[in-house]
Protein backbone atom coordinates (compact mmCIF):
# COMPACT_ATOMS: atom_id res chain seq x y z
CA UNK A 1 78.90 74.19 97.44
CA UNK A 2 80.84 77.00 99.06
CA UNK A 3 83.55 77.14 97.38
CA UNK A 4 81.82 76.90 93.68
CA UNK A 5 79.70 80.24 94.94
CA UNK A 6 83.19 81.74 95.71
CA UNK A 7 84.40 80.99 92.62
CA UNK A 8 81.45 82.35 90.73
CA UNK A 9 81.88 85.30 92.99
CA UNK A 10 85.49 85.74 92.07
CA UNK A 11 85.33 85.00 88.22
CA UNK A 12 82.36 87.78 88.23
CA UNK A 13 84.33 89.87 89.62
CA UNK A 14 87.37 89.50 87.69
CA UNK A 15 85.89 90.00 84.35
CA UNK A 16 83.70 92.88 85.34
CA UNK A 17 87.44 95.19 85.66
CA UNK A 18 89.45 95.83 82.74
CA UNK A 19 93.02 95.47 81.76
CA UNK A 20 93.80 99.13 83.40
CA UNK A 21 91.89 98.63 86.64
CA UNK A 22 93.86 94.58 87.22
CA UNK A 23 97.46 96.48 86.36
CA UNK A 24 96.71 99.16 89.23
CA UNK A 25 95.49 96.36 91.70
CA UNK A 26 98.29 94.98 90.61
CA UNK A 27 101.16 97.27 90.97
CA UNK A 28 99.41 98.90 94.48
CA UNK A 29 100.10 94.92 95.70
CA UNK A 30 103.57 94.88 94.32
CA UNK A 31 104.48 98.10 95.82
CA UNK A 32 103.26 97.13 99.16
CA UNK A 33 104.25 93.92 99.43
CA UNK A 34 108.00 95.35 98.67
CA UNK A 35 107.13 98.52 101.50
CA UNK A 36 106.20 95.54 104.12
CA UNK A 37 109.22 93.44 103.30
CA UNK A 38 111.49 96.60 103.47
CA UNK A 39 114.29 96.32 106.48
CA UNK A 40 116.01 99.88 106.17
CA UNK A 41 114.76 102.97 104.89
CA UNK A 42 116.73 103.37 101.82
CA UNK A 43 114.90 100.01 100.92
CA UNK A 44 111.80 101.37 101.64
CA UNK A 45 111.96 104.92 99.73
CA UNK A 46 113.30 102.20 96.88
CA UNK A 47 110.00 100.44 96.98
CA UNK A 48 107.93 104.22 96.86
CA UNK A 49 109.49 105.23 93.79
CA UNK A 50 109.02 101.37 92.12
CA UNK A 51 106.84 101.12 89.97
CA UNK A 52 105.68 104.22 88.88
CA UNK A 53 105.02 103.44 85.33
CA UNK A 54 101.59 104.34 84.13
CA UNK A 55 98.95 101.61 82.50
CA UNK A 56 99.58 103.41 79.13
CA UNK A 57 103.54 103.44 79.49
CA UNK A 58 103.09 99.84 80.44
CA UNK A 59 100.61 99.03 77.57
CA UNK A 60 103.36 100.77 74.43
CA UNK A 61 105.83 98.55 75.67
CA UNK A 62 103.92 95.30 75.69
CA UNK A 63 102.39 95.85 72.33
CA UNK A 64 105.60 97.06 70.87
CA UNK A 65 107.16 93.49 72.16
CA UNK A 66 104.28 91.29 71.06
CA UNK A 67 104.53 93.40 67.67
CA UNK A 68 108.50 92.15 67.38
């Protein structure tokens, strides 16, 4: 019974963001995830400038490779 609450919970909550708002969450977990894993600081100002591509950068280039 638990569980099938959490899972309402969750699926709620993932529809209720858009496409724009689940790329962010998205690349913010990337981009950490890559800063904790980081073992020297060139790796680490590697992981701060990863990434850096906007929703709408990332959005052209998907539709322009779906279009293909």
């Amino acid at each position: 019974m638990n569980k099938f609450i959490v899972s309402i919970l969750f699926a709620t909550t993932i529809t209720a963001c858009s496409s724009k708002e689940l790329y962010q969450v998205g690349q913010g977990y990337q981009k950490s995830d890559c800063i904790n894993k980081a073992q020297t600081a060139e790796q680490h100002a590697k992981c701060t400038k990863a990434n850096d591509k906007s929703y709408e950068e990332y959005e052209k280039e998907r539709k322009a490779v779906v279009n293909q």
